[in-house]
C-alpha atoms as a PDB file:
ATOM      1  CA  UNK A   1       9.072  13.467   5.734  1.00  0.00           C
ATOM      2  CA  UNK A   2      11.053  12.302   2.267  1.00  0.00           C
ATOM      3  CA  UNK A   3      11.572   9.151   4.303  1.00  0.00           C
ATOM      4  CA  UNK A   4       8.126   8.500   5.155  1.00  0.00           C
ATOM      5  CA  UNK A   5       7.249   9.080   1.630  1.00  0.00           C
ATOM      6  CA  UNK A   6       9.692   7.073   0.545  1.00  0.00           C
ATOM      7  CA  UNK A   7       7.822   4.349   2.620  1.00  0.00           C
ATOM      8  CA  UNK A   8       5.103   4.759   1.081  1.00  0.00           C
ATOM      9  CA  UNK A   9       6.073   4.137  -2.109  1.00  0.00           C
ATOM     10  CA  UNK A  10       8.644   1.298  -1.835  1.00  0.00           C
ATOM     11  CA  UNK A  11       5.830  -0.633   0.209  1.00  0.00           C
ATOM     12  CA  UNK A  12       3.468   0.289  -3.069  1.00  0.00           C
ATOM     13  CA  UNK A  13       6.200  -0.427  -5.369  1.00  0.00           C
ATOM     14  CA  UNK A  14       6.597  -4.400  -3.367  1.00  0.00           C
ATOM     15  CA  UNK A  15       3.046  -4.713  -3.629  1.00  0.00           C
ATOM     16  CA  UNK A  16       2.772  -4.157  -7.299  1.00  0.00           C
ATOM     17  CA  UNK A  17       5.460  -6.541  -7.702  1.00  0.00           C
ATOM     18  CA  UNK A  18       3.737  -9.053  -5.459  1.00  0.00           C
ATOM     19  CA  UNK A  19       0.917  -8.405  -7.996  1.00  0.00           C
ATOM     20  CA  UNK A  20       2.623  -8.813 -11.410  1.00  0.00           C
ATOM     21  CA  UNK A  21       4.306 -12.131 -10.126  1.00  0.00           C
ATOM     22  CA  UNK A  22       0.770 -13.531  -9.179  1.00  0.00           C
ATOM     23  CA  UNK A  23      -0.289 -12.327 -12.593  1.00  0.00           C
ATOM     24  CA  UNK A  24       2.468 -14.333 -14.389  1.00  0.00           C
ATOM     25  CA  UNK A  25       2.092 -17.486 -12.422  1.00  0.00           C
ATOM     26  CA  UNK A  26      -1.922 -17.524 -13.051  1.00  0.00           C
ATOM     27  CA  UNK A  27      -1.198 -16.115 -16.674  1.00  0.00           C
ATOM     28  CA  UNK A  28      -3.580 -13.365 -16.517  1.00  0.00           C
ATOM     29  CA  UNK A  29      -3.005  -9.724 -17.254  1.00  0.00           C
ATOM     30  CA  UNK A  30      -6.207  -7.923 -15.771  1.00  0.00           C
ATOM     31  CA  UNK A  31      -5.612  -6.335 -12.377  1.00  0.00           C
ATOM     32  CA  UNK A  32      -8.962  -6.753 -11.403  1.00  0.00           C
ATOM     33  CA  UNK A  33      -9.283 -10.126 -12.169  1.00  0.00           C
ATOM     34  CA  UNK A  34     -10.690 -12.170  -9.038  1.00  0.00           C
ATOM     35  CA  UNK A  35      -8.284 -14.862  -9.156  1.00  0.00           C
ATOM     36  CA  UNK A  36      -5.550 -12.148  -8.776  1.00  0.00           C
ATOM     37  CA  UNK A  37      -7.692 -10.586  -5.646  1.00  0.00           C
ATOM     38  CA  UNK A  38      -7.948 -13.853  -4.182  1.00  0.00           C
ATOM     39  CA  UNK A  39      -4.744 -14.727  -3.975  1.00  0.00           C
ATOM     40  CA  UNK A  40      -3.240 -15.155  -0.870  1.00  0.00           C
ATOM     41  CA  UNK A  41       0.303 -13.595  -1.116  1.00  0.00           C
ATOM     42  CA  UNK A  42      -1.025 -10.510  -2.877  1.00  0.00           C
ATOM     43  CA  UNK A  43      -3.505 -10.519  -0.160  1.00  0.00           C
ATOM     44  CA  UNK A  44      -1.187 -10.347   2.528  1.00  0.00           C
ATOM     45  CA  UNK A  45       1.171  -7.610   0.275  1.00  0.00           C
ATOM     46  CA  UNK A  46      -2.144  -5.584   0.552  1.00  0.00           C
ATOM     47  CA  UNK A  47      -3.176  -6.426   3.739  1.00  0.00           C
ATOM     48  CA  UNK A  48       0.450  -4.982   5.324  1.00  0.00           C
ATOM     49  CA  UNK A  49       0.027  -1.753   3.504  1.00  0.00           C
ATOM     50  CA  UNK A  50      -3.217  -0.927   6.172  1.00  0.00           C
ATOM     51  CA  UNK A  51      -0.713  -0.856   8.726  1.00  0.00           C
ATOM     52  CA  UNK A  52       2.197   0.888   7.391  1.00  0.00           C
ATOM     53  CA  UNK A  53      -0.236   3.612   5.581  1.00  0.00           C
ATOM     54  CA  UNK A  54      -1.512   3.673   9.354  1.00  0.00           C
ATOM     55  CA  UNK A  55       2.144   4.256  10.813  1.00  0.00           C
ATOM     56  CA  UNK A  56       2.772   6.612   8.232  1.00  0.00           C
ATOM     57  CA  UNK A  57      -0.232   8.956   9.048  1.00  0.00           C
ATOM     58  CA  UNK A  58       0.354   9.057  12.560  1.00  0.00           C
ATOM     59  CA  UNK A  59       4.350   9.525  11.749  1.00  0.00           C
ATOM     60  CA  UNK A  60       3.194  12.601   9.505  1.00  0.00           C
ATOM     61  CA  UNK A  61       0.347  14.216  12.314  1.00  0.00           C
ATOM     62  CA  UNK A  62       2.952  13.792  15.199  1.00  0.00           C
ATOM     63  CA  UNK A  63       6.023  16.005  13.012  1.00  0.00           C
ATOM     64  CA  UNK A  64       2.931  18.086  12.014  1.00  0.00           C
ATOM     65  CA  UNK A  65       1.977  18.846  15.828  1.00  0.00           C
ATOM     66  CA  UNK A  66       6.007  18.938  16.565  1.00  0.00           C
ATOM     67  CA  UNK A  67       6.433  21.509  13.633  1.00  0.00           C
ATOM     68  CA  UNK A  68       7.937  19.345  10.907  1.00  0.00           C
ATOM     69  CA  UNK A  69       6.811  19.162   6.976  1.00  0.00           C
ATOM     70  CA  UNK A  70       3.483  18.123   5.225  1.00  0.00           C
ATOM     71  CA  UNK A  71       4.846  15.080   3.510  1.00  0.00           C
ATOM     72  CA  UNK A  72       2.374  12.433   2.668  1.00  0.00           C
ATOM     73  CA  UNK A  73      -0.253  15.275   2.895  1.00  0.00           C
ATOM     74  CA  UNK A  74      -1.324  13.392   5.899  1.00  0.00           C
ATOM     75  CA  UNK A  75      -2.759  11.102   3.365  1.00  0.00           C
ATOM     76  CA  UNK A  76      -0.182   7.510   2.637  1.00  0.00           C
ATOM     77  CA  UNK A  77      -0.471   6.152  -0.694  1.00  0.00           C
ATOM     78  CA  UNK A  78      -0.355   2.669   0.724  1.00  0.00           C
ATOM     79  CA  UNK A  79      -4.207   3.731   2.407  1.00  0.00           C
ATOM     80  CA  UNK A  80      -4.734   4.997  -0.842  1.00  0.00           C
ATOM     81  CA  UNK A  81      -4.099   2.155  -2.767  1.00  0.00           C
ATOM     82  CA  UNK A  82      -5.632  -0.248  -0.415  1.00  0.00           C
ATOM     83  CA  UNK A  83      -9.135   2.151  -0.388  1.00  0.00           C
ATOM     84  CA  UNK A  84      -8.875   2.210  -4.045  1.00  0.00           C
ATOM     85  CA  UNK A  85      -8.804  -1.701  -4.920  1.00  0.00           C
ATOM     86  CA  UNK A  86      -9.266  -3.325  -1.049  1.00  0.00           C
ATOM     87  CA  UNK A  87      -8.005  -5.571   0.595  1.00  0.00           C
ATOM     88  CA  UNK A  88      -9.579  -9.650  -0.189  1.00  0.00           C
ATOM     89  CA  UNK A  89      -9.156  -9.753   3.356  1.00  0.00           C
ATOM     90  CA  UNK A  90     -11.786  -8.792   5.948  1.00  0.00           C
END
């Protein structure tokens, strides 16, 4: 379970990243500016953490059903993040 959590928050950690770099190249500092939401690399950072917070809750219902840990709470930060800001992708 520490390694799917760990998962989680490396792929969050990347996609902030992949969000201050977009910030510094378009020389804005407001994470909900548009420009920064319509970019297409931090789109794409976003758009893989669907998947991997999808991976991740399956991963964390399948040790739960097997006996294994909580972790993630069944809940990934990477769906988290994504439901909190979105994804500019549909």
């Amino acid at each position: 379970m520490a390694q799917l959590e760990a998962a989680c928050l490396a792929w969050g950690v990347w996609a902030d990243g992949i969000r201050q770099l977009t910030e510094q190249r378009l020389g804005i500092s407001d994470l909900l500016d548009e420009r920064v939401l319509d970019d297409p690399g931090y789109g794409r950072a976003l758009d893989i953490g669907g998947p991997v917070g999808t991976a991740v809750t399956a991963a964390v219902a399948a040790l739960r059903a097997a006996g294994g840990g909580g972790g993630c709470g069944g809940v990934c930060p990477c769906m988290a993040v994504t439901a909190q800001i979105g994804s500019p992708h549909p």
